[in-house]
PDB file of N, CA and C in Angstrom:
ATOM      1  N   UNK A   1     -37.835 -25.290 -20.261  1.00  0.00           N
ATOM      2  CA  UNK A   1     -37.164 -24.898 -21.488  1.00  0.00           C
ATOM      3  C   UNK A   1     -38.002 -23.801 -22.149  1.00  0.00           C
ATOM      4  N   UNK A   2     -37.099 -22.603 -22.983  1.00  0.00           N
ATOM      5  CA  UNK A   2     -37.983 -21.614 -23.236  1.00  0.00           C
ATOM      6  C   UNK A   2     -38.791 -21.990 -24.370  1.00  0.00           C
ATOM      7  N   UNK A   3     -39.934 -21.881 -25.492  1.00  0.00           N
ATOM      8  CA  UNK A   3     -40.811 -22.004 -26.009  1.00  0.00           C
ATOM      9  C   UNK A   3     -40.282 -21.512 -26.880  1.00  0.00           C
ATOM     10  N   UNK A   4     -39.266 -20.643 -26.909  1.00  0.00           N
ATOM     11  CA  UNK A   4     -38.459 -20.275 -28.672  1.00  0.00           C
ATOM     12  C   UNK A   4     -36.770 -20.229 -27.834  1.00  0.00           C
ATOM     13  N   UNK A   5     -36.309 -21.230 -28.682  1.00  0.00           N
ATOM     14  CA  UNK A   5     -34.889 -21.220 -29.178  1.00  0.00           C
ATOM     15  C   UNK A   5     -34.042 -20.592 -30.130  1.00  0.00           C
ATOM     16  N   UNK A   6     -33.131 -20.444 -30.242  1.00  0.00           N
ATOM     17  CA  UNK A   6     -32.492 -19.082 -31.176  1.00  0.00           C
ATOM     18  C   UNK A   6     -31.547 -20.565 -32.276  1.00  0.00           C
ATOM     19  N   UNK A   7     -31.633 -20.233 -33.524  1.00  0.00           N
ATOM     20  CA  UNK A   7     -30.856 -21.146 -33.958  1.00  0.00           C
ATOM     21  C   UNK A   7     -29.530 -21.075 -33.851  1.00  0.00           C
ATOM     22  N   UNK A   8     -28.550 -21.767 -34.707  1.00  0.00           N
ATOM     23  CA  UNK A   8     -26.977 -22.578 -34.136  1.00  0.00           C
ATOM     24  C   UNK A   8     -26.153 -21.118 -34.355  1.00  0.00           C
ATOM     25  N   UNK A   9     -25.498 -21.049 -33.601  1.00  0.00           N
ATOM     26  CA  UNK A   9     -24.245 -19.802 -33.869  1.00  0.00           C
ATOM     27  C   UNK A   9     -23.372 -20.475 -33.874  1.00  0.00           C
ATOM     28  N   UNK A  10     -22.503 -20.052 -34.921  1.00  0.00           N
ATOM     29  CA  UNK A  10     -21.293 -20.454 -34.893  1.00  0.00           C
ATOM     30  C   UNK A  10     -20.190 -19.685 -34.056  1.00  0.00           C
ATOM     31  N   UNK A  11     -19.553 -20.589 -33.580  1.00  0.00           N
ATOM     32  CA  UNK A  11     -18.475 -19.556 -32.606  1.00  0.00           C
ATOM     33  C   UNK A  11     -17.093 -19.391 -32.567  1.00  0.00           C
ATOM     34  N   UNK A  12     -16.830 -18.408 -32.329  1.00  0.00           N
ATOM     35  CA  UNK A  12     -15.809 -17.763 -32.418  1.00  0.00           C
ATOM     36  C   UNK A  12     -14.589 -17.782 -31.676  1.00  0.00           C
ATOM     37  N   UNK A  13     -13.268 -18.344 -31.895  1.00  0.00           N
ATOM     38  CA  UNK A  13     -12.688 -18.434 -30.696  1.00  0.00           C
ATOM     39  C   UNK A  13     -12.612 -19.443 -29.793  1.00  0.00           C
ATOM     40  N   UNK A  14     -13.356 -20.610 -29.951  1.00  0.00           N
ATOM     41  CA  UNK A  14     -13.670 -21.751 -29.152  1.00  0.00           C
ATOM     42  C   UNK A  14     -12.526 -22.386 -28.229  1.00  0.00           C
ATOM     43  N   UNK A  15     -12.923 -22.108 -26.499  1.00  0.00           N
ATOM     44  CA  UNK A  15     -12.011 -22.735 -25.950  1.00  0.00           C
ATOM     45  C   UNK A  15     -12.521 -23.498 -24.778  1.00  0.00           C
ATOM     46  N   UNK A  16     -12.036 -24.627 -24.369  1.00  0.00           N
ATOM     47  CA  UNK A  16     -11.993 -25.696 -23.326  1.00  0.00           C
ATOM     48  C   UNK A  16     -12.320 -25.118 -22.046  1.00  0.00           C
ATOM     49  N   UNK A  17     -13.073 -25.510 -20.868  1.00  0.00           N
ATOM     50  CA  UNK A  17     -12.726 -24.699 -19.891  1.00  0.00           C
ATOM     51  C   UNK A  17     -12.154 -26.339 -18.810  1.00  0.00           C
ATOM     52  N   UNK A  18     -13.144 -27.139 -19.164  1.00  0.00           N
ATOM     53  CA  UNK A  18     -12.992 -28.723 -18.997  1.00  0.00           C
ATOM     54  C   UNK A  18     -13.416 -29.279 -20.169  1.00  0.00           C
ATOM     55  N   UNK A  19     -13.704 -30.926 -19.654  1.00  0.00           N
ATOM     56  CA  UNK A  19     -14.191 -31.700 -20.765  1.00  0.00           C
ATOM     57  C   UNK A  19     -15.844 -31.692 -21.062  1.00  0.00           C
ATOM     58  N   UNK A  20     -16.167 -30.599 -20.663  1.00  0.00           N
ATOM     59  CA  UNK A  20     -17.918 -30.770 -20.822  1.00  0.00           C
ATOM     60  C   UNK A  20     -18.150 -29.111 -20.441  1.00  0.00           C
ATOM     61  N   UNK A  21     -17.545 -28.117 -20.753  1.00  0.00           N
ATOM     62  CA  UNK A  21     -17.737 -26.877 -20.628  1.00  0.00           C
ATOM     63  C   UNK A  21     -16.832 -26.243 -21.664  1.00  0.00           C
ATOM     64  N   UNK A  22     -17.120 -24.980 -22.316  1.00  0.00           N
ATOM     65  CA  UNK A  22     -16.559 -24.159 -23.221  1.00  0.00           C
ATOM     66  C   UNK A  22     -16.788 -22.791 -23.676  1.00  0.00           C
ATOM     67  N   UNK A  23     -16.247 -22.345 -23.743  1.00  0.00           N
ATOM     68  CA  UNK A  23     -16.539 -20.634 -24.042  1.00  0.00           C
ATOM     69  C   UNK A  23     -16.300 -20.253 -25.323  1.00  0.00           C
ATOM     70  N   UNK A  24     -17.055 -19.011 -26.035  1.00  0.00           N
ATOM     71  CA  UNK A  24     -17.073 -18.740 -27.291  1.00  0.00           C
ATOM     72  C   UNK A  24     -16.915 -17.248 -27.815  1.00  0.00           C
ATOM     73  N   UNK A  25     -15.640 -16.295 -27.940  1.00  0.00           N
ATOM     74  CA  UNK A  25     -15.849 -15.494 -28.170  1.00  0.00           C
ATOM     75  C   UNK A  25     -16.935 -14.083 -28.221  1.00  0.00           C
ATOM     76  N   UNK A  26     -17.686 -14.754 -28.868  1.00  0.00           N
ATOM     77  CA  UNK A  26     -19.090 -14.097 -29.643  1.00  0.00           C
ATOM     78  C   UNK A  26     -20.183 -14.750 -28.720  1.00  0.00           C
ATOM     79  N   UNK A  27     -20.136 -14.876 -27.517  1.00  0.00           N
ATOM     80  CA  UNK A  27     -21.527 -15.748 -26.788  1.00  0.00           C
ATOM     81  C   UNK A  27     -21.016 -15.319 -24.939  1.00  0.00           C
ATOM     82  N   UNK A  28     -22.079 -15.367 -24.717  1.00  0.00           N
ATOM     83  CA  UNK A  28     -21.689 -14.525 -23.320  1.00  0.00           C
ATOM     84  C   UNK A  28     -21.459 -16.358 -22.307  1.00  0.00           C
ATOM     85  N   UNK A  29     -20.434 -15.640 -21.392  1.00  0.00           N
ATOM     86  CA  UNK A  29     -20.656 -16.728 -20.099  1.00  0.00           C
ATOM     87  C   UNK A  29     -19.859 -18.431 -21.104  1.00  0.00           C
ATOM     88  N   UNK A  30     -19.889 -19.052 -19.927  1.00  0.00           N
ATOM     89  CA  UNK A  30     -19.691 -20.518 -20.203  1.00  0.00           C
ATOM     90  C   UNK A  30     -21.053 -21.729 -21.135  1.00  0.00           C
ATOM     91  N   UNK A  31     -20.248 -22.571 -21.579  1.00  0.00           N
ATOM     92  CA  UNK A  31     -21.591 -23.083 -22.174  1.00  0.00           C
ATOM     93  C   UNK A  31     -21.397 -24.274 -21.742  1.00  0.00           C
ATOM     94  N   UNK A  32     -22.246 -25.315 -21.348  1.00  0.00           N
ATOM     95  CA  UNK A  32     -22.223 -26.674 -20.629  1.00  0.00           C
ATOM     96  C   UNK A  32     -22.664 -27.433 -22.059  1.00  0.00           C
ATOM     97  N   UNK A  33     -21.799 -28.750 -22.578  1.00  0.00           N
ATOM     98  CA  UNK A  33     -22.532 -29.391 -23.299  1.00  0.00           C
ATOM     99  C   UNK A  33     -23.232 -30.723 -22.697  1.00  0.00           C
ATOM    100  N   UNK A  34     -24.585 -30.396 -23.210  1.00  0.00           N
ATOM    101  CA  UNK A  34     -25.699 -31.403 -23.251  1.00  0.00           C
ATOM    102  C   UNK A  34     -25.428 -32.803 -22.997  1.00  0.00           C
ATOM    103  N   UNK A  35     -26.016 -33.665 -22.118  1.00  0.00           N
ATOM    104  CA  UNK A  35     -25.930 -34.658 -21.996  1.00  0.00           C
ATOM    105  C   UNK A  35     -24.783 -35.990 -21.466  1.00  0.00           C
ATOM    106  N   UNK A  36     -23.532 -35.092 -20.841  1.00  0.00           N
ATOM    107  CA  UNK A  36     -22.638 -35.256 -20.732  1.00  0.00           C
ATOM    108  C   UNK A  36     -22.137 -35.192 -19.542  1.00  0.00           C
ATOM    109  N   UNK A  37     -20.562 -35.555 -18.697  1.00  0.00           N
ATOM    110  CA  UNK A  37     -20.834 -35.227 -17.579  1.00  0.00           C
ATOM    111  C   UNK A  37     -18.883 -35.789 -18.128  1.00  0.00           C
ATOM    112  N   UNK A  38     -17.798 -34.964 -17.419  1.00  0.00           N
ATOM    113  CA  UNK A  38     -16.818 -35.036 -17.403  1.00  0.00           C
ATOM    114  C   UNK A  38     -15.881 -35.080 -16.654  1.00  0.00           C
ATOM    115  N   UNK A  39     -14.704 -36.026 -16.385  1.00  0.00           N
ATOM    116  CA  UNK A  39     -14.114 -35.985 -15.194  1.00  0.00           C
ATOM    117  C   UNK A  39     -13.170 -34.513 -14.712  1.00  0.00           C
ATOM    118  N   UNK A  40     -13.338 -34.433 -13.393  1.00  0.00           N
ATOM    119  CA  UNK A  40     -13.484 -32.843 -13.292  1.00  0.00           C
ATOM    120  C   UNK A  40     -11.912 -33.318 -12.721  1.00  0.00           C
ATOM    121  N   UNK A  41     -10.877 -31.618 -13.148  1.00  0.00           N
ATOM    122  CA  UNK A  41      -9.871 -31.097 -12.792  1.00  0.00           C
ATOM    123  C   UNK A  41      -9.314 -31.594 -11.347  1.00  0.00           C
ATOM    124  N   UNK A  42      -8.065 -31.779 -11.148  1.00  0.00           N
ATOM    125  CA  UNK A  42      -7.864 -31.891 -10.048  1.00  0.00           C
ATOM    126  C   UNK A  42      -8.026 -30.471  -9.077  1.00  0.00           C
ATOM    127  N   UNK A  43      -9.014 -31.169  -8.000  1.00  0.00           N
ATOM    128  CA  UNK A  43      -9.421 -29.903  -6.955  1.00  0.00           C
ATOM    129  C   UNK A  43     -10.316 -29.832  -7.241  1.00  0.00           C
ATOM    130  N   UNK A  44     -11.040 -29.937  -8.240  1.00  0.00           N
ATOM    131  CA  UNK A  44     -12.432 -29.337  -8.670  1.00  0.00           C
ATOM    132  C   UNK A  44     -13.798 -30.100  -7.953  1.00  0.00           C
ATOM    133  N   UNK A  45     -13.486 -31.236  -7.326  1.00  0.00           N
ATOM    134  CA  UNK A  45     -14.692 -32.286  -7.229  1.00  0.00           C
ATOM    135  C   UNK A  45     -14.688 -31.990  -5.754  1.00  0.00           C
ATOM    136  N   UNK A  46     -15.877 -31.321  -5.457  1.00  0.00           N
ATOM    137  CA  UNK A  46     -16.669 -30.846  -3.920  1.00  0.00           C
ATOM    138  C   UNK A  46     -16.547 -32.402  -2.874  1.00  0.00           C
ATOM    139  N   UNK A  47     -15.854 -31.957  -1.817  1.00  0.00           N
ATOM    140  CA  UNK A  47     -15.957 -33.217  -1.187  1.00  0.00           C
ATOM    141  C   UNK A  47     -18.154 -33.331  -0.670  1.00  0.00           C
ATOM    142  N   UNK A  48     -17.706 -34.988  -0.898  1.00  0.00           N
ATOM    143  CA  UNK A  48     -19.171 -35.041  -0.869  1.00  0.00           C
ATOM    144  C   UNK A  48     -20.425 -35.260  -1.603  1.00  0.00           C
ATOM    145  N   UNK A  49     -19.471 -34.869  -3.147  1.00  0.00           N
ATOM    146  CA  UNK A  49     -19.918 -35.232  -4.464  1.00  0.00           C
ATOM    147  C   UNK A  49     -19.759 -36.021  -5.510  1.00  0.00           C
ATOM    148  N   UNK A  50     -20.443 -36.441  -6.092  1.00  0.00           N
ATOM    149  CA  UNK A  50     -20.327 -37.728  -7.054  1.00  0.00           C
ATOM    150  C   UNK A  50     -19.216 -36.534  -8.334  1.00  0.00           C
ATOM    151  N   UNK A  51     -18.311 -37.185  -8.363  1.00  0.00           N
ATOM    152  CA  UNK A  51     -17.582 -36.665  -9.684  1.00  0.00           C
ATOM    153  C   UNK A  51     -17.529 -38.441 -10.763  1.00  0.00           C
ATOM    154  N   UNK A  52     -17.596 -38.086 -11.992  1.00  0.00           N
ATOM    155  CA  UNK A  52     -17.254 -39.158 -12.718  1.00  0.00           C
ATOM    156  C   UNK A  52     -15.518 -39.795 -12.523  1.00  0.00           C
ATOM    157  N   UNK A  53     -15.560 -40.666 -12.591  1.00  0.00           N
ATOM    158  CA  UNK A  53     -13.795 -40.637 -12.663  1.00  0.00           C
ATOM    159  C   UNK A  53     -13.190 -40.682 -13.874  1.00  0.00           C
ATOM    160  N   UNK A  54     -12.163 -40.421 -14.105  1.00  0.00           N
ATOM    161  CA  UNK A  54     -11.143 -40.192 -14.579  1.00  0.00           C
ATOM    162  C   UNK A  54      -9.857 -39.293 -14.885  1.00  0.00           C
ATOM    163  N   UNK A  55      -9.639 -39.069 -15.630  1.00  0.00           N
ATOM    164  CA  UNK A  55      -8.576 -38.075 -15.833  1.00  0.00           C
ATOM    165  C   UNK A  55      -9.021 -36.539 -16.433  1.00  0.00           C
ATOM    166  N   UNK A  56      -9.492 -35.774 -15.559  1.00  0.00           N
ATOM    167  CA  UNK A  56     -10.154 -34.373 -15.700  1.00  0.00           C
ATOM    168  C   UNK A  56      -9.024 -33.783 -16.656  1.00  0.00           C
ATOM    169  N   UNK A  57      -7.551 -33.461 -16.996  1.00  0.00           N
ATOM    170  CA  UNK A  57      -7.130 -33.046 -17.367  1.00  0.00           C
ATOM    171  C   UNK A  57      -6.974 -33.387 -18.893  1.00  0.00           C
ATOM    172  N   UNK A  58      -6.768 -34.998 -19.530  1.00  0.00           N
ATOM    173  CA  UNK A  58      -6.857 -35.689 -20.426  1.00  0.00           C
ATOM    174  C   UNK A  58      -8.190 -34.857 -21.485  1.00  0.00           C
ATOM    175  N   UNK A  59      -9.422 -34.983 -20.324  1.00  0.00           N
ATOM    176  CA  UNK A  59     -10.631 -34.877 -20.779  1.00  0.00           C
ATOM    177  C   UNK A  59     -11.144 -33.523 -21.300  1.00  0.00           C
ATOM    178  N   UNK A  60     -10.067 -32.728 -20.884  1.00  0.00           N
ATOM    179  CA  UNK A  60      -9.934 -31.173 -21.597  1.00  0.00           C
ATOM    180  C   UNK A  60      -9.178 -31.325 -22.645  1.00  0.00           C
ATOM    181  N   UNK A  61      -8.384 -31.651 -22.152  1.00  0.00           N
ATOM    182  CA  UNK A  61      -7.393 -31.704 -24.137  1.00  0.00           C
ATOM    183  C   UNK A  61      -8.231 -32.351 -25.452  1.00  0.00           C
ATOM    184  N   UNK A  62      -8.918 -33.679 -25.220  1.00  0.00           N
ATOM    185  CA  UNK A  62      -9.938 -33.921 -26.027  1.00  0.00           C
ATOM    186  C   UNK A  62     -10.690 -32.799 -26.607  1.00  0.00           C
ATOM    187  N   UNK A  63     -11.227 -32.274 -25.995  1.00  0.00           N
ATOM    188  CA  UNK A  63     -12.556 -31.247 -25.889  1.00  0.00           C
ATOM    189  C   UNK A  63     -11.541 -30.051 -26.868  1.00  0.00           C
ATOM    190  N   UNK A  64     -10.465 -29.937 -26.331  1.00  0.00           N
ATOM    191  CA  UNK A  64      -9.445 -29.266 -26.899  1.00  0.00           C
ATOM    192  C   UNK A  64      -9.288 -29.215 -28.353  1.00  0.00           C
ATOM    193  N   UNK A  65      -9.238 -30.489 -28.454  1.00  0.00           N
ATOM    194  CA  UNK A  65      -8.642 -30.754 -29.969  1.00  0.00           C
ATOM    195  C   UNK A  65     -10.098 -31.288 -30.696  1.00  0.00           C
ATOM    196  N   UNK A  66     -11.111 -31.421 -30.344  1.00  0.00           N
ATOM    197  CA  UNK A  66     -12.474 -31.249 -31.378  1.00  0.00           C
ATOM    198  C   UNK A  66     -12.595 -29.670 -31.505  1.00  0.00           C
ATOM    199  N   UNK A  67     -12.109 -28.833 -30.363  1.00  0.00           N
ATOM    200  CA  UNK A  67     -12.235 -27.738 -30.795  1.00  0.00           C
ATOM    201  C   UNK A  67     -12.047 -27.046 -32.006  1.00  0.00           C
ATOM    202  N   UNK A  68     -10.672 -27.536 -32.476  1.00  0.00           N
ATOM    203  CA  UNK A  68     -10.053 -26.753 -33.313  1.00  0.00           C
ATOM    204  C   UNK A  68     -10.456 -27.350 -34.932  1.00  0.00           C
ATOM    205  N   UNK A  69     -11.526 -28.175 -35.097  1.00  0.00           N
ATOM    206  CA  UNK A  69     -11.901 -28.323 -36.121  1.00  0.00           C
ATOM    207  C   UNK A  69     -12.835 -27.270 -36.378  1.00  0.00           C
ATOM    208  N   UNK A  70     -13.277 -26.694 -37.672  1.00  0.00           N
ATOM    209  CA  UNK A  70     -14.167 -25.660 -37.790  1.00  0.00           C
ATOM    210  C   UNK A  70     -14.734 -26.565 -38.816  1.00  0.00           C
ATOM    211  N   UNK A  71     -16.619 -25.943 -38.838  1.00  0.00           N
ATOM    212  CA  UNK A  71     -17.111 -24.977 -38.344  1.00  0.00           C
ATOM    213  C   UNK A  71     -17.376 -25.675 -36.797  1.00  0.00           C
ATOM    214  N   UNK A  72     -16.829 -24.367 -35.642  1.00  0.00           N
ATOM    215  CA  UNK A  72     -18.077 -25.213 -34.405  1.00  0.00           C
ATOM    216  C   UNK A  72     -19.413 -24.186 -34.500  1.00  0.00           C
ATOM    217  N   UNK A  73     -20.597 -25.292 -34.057  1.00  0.00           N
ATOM    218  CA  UNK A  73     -21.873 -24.479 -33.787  1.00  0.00           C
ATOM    219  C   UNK A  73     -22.260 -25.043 -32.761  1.00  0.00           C
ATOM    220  N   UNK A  74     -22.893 -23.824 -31.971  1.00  0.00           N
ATOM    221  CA  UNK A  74     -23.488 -23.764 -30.620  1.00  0.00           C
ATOM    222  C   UNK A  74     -24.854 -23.755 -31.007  1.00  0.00           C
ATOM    223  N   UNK A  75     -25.658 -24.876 -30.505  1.00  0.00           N
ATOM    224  CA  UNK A  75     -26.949 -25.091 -30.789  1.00  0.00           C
ATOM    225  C   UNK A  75     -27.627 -24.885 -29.292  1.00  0.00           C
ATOM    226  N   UNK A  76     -28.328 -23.825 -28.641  1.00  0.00           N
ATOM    227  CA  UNK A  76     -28.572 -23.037 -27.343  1.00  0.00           C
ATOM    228  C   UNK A  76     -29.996 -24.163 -27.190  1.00  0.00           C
ATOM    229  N   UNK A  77     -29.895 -25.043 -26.099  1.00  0.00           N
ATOM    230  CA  UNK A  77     -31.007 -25.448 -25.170  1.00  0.00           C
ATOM    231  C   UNK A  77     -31.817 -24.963 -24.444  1.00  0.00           C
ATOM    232  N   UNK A  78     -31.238 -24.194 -23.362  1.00  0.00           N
ATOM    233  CA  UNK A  78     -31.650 -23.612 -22.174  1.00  0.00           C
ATOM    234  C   UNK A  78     -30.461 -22.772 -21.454  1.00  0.00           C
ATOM    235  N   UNK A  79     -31.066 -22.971 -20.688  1.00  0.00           N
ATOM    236  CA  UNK A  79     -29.429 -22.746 -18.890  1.00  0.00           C
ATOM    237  C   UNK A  79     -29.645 -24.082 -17.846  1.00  0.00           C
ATOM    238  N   UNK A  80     -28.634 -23.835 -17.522  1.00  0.00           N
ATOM    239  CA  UNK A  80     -28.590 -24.878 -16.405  1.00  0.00           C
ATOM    240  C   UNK A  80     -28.987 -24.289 -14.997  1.00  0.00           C
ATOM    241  N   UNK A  81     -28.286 -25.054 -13.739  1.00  0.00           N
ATOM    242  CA  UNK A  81     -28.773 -24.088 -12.541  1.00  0.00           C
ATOM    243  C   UNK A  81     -27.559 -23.001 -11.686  1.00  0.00           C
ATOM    244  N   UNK A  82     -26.321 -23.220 -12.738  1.00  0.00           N
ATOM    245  CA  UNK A  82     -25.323 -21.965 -12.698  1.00  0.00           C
ATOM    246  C   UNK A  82     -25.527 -21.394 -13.862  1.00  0.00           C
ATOM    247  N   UNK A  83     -26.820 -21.069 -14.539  1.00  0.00           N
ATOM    248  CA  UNK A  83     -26.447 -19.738 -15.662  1.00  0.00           C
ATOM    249  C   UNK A  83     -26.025 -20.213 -16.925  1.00  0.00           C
ATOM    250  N   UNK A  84     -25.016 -21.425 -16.875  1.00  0.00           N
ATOM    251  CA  UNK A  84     -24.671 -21.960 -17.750  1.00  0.00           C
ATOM    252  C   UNK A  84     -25.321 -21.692 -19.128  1.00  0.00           C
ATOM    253  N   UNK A  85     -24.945 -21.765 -20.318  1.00  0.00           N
ATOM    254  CA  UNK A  85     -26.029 -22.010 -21.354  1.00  0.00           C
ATOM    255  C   UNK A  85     -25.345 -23.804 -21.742  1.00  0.00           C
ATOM    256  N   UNK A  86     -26.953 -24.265 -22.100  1.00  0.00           N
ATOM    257  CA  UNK A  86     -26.917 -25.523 -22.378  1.00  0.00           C
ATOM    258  C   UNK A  86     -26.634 -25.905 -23.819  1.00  0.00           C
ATOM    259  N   UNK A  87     -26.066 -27.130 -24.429  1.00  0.00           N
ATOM    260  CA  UNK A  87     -26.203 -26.506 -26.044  1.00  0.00           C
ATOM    261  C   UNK A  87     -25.562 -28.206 -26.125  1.00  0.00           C
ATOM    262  N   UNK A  88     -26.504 -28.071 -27.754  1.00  0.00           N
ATOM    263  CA  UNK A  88     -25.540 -29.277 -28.641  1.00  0.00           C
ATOM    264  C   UNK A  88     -24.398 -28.575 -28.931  1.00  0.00           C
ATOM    265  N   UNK A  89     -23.556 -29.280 -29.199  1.00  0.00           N
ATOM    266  CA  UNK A  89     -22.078 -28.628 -30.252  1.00  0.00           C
ATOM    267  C   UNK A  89     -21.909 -29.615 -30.855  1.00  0.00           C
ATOM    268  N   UNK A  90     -21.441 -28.625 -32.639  1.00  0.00           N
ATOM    269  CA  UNK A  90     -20.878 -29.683 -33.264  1.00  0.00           C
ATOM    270  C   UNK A  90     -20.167 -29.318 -33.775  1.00  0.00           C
ATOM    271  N   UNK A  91     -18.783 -30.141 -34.350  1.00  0.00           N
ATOM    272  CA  UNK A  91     -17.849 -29.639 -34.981  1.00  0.00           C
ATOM    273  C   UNK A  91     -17.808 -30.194 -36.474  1.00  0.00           C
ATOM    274  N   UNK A  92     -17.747 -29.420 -37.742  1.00  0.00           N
ATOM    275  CA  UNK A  92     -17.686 -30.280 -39.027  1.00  0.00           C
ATOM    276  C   UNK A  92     -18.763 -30.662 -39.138  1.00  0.00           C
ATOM    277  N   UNK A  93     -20.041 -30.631 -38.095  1.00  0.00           N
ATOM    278  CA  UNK A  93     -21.228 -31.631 -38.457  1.00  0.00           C
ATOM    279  C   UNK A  93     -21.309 -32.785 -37.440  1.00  0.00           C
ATOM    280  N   UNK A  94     -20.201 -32.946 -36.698  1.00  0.00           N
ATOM    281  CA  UNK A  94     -20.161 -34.132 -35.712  1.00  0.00           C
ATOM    282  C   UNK A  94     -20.547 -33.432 -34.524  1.00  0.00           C
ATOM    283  N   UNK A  95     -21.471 -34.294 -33.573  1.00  0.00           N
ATOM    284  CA  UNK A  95     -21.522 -33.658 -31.858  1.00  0.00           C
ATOM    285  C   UNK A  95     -20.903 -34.312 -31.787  1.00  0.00           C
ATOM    286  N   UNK A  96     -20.545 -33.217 -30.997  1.00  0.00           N
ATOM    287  CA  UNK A  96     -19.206 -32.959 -29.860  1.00  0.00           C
ATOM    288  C   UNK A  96     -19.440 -33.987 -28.696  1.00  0.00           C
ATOM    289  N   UNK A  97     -20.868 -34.041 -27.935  1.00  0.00           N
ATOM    290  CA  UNK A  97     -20.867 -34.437 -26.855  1.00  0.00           C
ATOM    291  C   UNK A  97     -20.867 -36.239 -27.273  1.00  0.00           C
ATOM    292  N   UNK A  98     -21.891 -36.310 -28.193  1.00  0.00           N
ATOM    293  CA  UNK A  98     -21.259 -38.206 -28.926  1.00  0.00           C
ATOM    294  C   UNK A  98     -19.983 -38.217 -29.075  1.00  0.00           C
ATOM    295  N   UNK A  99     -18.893 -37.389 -29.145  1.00  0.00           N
ATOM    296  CA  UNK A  99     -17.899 -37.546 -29.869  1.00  0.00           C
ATOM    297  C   UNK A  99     -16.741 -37.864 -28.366  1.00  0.00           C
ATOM    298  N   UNK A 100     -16.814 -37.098 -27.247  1.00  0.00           N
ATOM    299  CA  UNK A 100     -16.830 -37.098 -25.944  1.00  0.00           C
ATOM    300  C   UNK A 100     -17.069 -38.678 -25.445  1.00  0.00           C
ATOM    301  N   UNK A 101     -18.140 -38.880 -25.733  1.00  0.00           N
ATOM    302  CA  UNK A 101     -18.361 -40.154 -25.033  1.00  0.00           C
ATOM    303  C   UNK A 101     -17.576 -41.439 -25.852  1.00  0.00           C
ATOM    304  N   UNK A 102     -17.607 -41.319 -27.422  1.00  0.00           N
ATOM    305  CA  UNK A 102     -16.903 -42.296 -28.168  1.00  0.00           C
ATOM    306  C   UNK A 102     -15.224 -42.484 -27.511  1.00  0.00           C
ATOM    307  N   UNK A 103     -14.893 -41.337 -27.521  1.00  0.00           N
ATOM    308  CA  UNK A 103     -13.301 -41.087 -27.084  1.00  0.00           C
ATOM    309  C   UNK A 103     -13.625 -41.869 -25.475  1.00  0.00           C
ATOM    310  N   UNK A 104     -14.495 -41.933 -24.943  1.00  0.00           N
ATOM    311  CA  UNK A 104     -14.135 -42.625 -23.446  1.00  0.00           C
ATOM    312  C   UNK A 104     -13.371 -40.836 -22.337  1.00  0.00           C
ATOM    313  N   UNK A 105     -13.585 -39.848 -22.766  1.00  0.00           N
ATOM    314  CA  UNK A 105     -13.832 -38.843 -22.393  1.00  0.00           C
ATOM    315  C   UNK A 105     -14.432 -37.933 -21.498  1.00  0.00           C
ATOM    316  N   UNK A 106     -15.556 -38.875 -21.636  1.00  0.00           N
ATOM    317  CA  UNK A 106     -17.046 -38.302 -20.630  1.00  0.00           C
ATOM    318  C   UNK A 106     -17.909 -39.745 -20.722  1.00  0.00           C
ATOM    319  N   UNK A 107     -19.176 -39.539 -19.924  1.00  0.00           N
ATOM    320  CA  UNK A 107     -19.855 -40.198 -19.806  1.00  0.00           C
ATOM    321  C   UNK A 107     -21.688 -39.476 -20.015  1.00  0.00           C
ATOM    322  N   UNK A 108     -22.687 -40.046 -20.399  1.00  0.00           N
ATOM    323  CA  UNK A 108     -24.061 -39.499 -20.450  1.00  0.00           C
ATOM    324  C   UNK A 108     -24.131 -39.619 -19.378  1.00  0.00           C
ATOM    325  N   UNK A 109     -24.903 -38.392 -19.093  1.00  0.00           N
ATOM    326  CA  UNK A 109     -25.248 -37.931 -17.821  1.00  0.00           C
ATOM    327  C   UNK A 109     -26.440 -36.572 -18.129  1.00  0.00           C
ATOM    328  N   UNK A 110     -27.104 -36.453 -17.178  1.00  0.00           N
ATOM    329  CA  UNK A 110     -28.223 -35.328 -16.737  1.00  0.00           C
ATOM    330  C   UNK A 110     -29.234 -35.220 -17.965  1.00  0.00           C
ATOM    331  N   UNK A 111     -29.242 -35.304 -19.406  1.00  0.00           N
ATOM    332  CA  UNK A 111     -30.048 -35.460 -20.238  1.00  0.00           C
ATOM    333  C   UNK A 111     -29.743 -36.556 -21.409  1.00  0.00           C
ATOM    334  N   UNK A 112     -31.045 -37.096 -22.087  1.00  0.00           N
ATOM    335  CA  UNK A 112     -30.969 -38.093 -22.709  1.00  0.00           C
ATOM    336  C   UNK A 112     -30.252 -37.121 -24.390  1.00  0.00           C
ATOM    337  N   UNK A 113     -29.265 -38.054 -24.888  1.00  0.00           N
ATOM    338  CA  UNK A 113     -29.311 -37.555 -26.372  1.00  0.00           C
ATOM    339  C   UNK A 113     -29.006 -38.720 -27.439  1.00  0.00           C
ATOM    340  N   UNK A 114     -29.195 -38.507 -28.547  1.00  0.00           N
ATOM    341  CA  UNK A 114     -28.988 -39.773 -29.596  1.00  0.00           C
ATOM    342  C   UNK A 114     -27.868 -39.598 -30.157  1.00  0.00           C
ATOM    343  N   UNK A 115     -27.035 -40.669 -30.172  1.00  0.00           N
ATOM    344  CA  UNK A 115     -25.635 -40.316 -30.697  1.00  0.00           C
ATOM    345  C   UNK A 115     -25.657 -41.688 -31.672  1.00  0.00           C
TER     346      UNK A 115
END
């Protein structure tokens, strides 16, 4: 992790790509949220690979509709090992990615967070 972090941007435009990925107008590339892990699109799950189960499509519309509360802020972690940028999000003040897991949405996965 880098040794200086940039603080929260708020973003612009906020849209779904799945239930644990999102893009932001004003922010380059895809952003992965933190701690999370979402059931992936039909087609999307590499034979061979652990996908979470459930309903990948459901699990975007969620992600969908926290979207559209404002303010969202992108709170930048790191990258992942596609480039990704890593990030809390929150919407109104709520994370996104607790908010994910409350809905039965996603599941914790790859990093620890406090919800």
């Amino acid at each position: 992790m880098p040794a200086y972090l940039p603080p929260a941007i708020v973003c612009e435009g906020p849209t779904a790509s799945d239930g644990d990925t999102m893009r932001c107008r004003n922010i380059d590339g895809r952003i992965r949220l933190v701690g999370i892990d979402a059931p992936e699109l039909p087609g999307h799950c590499n034979p061979g690979r652990y996908c979470t189960p459930g309903d990948g499509a459901a699990s975007r519309d969620a992600l969908r509709r926290l979207l559209q509360i404002r303010p969202v802020r992108v709170l930048p972690q790191g990258r992942d090992d596609y480039g990704r940028l890593l990030a809390r999000v929150t919407v109104n003040g709520v994370d996104v990615s607790c908010r994910m897991i409350a809905l039965g949405a996603a599941v914790r996965r790859y990093a620890r967070i406090a919800c």
